[in-house]
Protein backbone atom coordinates (compact mmCIF):
# COMPACT_ATOMS: atom_id res chain seq x y z
CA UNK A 1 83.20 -47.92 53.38
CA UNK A 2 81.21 -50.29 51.35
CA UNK A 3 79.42 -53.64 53.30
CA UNK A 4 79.19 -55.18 50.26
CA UNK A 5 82.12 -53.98 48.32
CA UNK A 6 84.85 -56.03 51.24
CA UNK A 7 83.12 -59.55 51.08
CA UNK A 8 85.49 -61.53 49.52
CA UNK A 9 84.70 -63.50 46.17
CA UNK A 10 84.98 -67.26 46.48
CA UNK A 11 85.90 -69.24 43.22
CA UNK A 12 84.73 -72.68 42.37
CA UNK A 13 86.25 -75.63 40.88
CA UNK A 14 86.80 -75.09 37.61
CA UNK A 15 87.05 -70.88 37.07
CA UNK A 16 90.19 -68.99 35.95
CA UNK A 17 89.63 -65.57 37.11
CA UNK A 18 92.11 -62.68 35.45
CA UNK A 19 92.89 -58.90 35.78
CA UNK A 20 95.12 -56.97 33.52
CA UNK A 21 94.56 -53.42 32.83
CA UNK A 22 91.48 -53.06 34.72
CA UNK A 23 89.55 -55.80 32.72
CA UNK A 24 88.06 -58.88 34.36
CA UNK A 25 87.77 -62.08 32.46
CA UNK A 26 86.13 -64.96 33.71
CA UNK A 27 86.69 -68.35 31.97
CA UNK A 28 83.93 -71.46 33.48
CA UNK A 29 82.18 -74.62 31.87
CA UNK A 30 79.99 -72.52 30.09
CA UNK A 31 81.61 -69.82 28.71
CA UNK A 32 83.62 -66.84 29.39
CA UNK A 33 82.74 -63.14 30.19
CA UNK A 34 85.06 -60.11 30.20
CA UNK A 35 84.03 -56.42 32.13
CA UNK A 36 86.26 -53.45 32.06
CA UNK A 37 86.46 -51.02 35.77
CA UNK A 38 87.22 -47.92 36.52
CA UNK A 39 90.33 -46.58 37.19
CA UNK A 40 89.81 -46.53 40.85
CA UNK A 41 88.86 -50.45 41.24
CA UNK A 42 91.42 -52.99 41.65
CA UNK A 43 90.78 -56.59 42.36
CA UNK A 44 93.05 -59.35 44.17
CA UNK A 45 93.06 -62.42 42.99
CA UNK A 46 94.18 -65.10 45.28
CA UNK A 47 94.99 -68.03 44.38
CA UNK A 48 96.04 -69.96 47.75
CA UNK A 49 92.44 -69.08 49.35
CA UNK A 50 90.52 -69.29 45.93
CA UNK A 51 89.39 -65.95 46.39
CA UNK A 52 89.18 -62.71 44.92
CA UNK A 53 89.08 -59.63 46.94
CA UNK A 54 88.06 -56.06 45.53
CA UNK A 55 89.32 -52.42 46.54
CA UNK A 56 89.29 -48.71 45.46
CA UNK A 57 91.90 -46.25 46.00
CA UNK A 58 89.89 -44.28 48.96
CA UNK A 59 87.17 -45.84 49.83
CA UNK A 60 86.50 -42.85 51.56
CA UNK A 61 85.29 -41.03 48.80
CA UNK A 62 81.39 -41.61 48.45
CA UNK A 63 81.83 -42.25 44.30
CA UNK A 64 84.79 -44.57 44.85
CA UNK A 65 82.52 -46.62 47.78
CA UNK A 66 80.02 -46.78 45.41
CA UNK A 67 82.19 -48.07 42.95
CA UNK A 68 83.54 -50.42 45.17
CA UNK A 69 80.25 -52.06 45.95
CA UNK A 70 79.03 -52.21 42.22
CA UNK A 71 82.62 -54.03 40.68
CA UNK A 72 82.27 -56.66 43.62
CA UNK A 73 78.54 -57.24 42.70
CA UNK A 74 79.39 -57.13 38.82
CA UNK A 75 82.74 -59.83 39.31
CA UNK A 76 80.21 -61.94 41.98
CA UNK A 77 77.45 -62.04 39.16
CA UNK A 78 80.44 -63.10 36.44
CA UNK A 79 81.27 -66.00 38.44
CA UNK A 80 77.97 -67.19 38.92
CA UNK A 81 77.28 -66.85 34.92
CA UNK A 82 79.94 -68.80 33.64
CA UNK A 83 79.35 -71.52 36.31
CA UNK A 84 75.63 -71.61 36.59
CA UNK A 85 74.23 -69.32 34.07
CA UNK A 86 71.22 -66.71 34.53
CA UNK A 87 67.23 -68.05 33.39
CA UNK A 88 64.10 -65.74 33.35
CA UNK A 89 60.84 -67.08 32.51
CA UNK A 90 58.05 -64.61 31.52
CA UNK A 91 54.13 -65.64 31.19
CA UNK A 92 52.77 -64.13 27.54
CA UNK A 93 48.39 -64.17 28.98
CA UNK A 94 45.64 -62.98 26.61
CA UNK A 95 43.42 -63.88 23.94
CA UNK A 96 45.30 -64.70 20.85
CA UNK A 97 48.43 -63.10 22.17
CA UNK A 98 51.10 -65.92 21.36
CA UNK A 99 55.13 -66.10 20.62
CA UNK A 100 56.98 -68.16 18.14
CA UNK A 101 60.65 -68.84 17.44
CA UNK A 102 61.48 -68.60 13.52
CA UNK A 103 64.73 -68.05 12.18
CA UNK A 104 66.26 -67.18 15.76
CA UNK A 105 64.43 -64.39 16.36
CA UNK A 106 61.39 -64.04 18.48
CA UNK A 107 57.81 -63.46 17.07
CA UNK A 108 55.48 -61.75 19.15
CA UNK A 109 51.51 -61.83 18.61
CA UNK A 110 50.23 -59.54 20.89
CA UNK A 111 47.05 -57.83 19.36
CA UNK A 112 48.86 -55.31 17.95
CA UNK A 113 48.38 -54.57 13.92
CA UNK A 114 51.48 -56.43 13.22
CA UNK A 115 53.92 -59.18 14.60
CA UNK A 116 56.51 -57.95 16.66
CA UNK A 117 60.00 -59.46 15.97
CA UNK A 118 63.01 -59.77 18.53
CA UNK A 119 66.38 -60.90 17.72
CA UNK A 120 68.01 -61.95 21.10
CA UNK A 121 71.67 -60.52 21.54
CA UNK A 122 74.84 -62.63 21.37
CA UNK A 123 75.10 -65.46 24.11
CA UNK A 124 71.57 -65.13 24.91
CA UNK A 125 69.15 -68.53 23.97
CA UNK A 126 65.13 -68.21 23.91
CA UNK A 127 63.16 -70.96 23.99
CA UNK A 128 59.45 -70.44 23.85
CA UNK A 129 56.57 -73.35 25.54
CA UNK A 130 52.92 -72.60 25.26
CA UNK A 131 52.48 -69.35 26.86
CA UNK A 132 56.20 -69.51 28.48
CA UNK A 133 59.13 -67.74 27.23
CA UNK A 134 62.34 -68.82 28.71
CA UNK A 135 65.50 -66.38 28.43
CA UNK A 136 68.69 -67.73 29.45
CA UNK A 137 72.42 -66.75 28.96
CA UNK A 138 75.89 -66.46 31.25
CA UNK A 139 75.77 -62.69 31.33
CA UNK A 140 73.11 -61.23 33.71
CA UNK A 141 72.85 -57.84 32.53
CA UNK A 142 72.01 -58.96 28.92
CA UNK A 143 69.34 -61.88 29.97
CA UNK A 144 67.63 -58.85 31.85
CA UNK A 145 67.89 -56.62 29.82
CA UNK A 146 66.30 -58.91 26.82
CA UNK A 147 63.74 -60.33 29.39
CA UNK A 148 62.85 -56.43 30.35
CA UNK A 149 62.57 -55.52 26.35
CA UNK A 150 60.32 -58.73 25.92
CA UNK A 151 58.14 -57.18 28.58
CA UNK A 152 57.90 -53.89 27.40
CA UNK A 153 56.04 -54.48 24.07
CA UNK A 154 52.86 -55.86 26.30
CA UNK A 155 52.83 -54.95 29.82
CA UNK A 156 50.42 -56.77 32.06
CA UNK A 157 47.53 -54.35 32.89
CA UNK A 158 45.57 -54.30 35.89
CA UNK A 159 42.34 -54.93 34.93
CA UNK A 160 41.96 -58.67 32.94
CA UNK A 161 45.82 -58.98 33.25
CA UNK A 162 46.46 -59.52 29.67
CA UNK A 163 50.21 -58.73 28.96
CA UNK A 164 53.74 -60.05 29.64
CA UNK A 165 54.73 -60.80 32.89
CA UNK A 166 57.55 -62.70 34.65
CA UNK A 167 56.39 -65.86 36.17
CA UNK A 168 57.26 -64.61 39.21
CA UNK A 169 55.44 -61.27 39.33
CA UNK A 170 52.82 -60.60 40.88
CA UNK A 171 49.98 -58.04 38.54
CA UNK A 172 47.85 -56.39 41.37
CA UNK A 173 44.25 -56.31 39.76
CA UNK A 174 41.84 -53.61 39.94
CA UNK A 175 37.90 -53.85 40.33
CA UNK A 176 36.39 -52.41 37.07
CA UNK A 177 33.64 -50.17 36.74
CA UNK A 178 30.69 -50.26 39.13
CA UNK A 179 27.09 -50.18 37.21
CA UNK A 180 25.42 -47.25 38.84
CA UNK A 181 21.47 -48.26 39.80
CA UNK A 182 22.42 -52.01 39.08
CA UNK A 183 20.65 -54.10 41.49
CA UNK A 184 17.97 -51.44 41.83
């Protein structure tokens, strides 16, 4: 039995949920999103209530629970995209390490030898302020996943925290070296 998997799915104003052939689209003010399931997952969409309601097959089975819990989660996190859409902010800190936007794509300056270049995937917009870069998009898993891969190519270290971080991390710092017979 999955807790999370048999909370129903409320729909706003303004959302046209659909199933056919184990594909989810979701249609909103800002754009629409489609998702394929498994075999096992069906969802209910009712209309009267304004709600959509997931299930598996057995929900018995550990893999179809599972299941269960994830294609509630992933229709949940549709709903919310097209409506509201998803935003991560990451902090670029460091000297000289800088981003630019030229021809769509993302330039990263981050002491390397060479510029780092980024082009963001369909239905994802960066905008870059300063020292903040701001991913947003409808779809969750790709303004993540972008976000993560922005990340990656500097991670914040522990000692001066130079790196990319996301503005709401938190980069646990490290003493550095004590002097041995300093003060002496």
């Amino acid at each position: 039995m999955s807790r999370i998997g048999k909370l129903p799915i409320s729909i706003p104003d303004g959302v046209t949920v659909s199933f056919k052939d184990h594909v989810l689209t979701v249609k909103g003010s800002m754009g629409e999103l489609t998702q394929s399931f498994p075999l096992q997952v069906s969802l209910d969409i009712q209309e009267a209530e304004k709600t959509v309601v997931v299930s598996v097959v057995n929900p018995k089975k550990k893999q179809q629970s599972a299941y269960w819990g994830m294609a509630r989660s992933i229709a949940e996190n549709m709903i919310i995209g097209v409506t509201e859409g998803y935003k991560k902010e990451l902090e670029i800190n460091g000297v000289g390490y800088r981003a630019a936007m030229e021809g769509g794509k993302i330039v990263l300056h981050l002491g390397y030898s060479h510029p780092i270049e980024l082009q963001p995937p369909e239905g994802v917009t960066v905008e870059v302020q300063k020292n903040i870069v701001t991913v947003s998009g409808i779809d969750k898993q790709a303004v993540g996943e972008f976000a993560a891969n922005i990340r990656k190519q500097r991670k914040p270290e522990p000692y001066k925290g130079k790196g990319i971080k996301y503005s709401d991390e938190l980069v646990r710092r490290k003493a550095g070296k004590q002097l041995k017979g300093a003060g002496e």
